[in-house]
Protein backbone atom coordinates (compact mmCIF):
# COMPACT_ATOMS: atom_id res chain seq x y z
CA UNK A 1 -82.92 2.30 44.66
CA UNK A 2 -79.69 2.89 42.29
CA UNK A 3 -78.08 -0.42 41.62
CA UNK A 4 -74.77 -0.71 40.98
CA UNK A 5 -75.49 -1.17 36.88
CA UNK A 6 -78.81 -0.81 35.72
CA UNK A 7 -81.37 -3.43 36.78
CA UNK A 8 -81.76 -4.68 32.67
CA UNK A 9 -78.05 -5.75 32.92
CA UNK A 10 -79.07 -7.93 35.79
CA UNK A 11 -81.81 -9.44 34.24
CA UNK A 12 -80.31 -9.86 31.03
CA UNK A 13 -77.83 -12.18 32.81
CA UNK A 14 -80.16 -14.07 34.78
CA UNK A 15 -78.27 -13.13 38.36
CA UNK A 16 -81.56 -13.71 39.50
CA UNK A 17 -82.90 -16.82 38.19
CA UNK A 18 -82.45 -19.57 40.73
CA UNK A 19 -82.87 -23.20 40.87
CA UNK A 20 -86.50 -25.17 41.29
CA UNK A 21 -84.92 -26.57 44.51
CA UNK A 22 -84.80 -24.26 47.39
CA UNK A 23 -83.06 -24.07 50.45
CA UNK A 24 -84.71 -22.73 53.79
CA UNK A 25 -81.49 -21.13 54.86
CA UNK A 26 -82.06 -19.39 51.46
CA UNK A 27 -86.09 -18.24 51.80
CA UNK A 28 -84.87 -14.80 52.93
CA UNK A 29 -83.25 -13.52 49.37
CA UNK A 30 -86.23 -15.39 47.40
CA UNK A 31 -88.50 -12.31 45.40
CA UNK A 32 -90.92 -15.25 44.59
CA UNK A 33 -91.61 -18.56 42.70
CA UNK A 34 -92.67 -18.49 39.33
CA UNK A 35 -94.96 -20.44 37.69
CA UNK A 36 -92.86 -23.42 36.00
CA UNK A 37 -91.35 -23.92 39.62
CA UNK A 38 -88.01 -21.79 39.58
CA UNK A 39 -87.68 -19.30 42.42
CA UNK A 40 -87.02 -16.04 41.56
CA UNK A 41 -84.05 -14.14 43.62
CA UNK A 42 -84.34 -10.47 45.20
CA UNK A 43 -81.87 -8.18 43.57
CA UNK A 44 -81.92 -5.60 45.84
CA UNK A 45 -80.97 -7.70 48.44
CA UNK A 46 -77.92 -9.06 46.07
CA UNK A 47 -77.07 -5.77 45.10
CA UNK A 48 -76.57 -4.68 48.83
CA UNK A 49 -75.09 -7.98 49.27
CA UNK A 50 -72.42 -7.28 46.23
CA UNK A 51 -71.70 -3.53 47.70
CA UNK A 52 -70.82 -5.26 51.45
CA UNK A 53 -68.79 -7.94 49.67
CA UNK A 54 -66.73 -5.89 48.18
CA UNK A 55 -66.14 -3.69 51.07
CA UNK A 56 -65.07 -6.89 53.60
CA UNK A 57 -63.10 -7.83 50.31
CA UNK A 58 -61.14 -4.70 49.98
CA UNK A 59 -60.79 -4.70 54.02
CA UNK A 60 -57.97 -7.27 53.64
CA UNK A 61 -54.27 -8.27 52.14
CA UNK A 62 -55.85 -9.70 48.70
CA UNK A 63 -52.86 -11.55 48.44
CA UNK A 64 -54.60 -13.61 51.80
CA UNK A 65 -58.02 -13.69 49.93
CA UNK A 66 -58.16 -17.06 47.89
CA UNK A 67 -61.28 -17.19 45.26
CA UNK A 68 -62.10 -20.87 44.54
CA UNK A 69 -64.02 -21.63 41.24
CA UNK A 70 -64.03 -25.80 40.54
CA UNK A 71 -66.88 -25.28 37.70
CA UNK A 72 -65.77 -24.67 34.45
CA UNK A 73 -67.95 -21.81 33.41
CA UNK A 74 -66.58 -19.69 36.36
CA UNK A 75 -62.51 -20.34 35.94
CA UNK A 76 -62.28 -17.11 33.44
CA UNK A 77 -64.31 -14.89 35.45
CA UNK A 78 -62.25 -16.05 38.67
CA UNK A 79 -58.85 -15.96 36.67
CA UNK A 80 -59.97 -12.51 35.65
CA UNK A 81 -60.70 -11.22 38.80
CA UNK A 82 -58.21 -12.02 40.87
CA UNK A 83 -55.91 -10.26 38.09
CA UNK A 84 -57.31 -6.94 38.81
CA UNK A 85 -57.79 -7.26 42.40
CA UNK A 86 -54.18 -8.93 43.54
CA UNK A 87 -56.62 -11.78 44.93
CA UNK A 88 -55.17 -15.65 44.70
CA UNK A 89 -57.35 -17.97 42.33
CA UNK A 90 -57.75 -21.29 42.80
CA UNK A 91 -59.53 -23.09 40.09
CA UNK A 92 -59.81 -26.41 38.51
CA UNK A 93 -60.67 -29.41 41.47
CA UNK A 94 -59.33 -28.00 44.79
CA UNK A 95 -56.59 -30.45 46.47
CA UNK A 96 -57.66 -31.63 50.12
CA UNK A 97 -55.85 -29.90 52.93
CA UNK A 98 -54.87 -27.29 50.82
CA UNK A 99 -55.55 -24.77 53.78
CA UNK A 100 -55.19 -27.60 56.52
CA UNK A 101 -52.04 -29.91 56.20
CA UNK A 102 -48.86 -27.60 56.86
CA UNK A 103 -47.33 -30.83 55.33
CA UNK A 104 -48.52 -30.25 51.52
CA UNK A 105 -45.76 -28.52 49.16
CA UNK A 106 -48.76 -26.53 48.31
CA UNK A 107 -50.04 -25.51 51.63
CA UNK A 108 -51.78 -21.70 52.06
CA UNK A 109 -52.69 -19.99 54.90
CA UNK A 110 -56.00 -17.68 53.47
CA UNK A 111 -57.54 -14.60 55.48
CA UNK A 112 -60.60 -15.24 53.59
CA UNK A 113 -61.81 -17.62 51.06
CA UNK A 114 -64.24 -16.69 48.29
CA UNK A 115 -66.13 -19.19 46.36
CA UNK A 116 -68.30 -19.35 43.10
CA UNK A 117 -70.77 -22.31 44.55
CA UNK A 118 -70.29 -23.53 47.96
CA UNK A 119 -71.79 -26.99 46.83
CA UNK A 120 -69.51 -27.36 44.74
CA UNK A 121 -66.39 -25.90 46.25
CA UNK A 122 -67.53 -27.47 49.11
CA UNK A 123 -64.05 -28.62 50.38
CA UNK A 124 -62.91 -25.36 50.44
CA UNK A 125 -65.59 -24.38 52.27
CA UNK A 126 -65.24 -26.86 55.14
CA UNK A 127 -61.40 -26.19 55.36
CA UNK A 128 -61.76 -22.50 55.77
CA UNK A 129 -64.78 -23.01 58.87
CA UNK A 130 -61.92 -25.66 60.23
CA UNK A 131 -59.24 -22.99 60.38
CA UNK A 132 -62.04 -20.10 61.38
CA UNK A 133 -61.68 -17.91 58.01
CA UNK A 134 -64.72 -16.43 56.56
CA UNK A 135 -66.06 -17.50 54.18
CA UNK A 136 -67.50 -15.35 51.20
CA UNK A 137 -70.20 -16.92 48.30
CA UNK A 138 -72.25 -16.52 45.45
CA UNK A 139 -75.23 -18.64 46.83
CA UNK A 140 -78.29 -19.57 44.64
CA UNK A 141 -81.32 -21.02 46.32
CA UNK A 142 -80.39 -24.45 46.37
CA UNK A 143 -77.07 -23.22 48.65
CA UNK A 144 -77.12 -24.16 52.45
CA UNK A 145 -75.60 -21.20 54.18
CA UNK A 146 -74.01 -23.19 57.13
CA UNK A 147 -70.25 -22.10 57.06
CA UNK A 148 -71.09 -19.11 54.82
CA UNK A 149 -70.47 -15.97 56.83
CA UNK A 150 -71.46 -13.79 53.49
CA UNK A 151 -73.93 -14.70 51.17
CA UNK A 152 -74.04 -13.00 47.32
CA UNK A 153 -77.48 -14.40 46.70
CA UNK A 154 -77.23 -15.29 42.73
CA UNK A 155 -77.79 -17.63 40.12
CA UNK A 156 -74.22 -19.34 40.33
CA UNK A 157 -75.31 -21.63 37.35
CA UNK A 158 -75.04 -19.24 34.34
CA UNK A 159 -71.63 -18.07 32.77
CA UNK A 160 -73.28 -14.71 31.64
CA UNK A 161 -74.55 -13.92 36.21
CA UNK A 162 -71.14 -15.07 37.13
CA UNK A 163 -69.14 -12.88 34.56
CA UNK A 164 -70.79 -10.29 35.89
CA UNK A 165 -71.05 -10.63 39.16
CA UNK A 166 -67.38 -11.23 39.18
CA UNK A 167 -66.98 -8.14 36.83
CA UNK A 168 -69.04 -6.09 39.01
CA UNK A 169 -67.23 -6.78 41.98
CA UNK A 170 -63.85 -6.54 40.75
CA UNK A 171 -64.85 -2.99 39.81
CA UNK A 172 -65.83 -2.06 43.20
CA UNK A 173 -63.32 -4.15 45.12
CA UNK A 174 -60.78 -1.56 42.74
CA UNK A 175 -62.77 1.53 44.07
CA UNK A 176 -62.34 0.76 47.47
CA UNK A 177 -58.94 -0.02 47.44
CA UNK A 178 -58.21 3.45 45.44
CA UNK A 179 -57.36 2.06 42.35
CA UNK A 180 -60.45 3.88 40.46
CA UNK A 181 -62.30 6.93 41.43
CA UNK A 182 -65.56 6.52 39.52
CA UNK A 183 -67.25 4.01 37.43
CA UNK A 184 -66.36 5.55 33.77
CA UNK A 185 -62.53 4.48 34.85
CA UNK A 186 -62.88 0.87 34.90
CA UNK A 187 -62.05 -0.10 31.72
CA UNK A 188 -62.33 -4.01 31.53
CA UNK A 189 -65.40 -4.97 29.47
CA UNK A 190 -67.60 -7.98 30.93
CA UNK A 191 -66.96 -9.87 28.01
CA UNK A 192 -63.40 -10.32 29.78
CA UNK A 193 -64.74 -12.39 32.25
CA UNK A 194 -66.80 -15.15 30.29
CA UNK A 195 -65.80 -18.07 29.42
């Protein structure tokens, strides 16, 4: 199989180290468990994940698409991204009934919401299923995929997997949307994206 970078770029940022804890909504993108307990995620099943991400991604206004990233080790990469993809970033602690109460001065209406770890960005999460937007995650095995209508199965822990996967999928949400032809065009280095 041809991932979208080669499979030591993955590794070397641990997209596919998960947690100790796992979550039976998540057995289906486990590879296996290793020996000092951590369960070890399938990366072709996150690659083909990432590629059908970015697709539904590109399929929309990105000025509707609101990433949410509360954890501090994802704000670059989410800052970053929605720079070169025209999405909406929301980062930092997200306000309640942000996309619920017409009433707040800083009410939004999103087409889809993205977010870096629905445990964490949890509110978001619920608000979007309230108002019947799909939802979009980077889920690691710990993740309960109630709400989640697509799952990026990743570690969603590590700075390094979430620059990248962020960096990855900026590059292909770009391709889709005509921006760049072919890979060699995307100039932004990963580095870009880490905080």
């Amino acid at each position: 199989m041809n991932f979208l970078v080669p499979q030591e770029k993955y590794l070397e940022a641990g997209v596919h180290i998960g947690t100790k804890t796992k979550n039976g909504s998540m057995r289906q993108f486990i590879f296996k468990a290793r020996e000092d307990g951590l369960h070890v995620l399938d990366l072709k099943k996150m690659d083909e994940r990432l590629r059908a991400a970015a697709k539904f991604l590109s399929s929309l206004d990105s000025d509707r698409i609101y990433v949410v990233g509360a954890k501090d080790n994802a704000k670059k990469a989410v800052t970053r991204f929605c720079e070169l993809t025209g999405c909406k970033s929301l980062v930092g602690r997200f306000t309640p009934g942000r996309f619920t109460n017409p009433a707040r001065e800083d009410f939004v209406e999103p087409k889809m919401v993205f977010v870096i770890d629905p445990a964490v960005d949890k509110q978001a999460v619920n608000e979007a299923f309230e108002i019947n937007v799909p939802v979009v995650a980077l889920c690691d095995t710990n993740n309960n995929l109630r709400k989640i209508d697509v799952c990026i199965p990743t570690n969603n822990k590590g700075r390094k997997a979430i620059a990248l996967l962020m960096w990855l999928l900026a590059r292909e949400v770009q391709k889709h949307q005509g921006k760049i032809v072919a890979d060699e065009e995307y100039a932004v280095e990963q580095s870009d994206f880490e905080a």
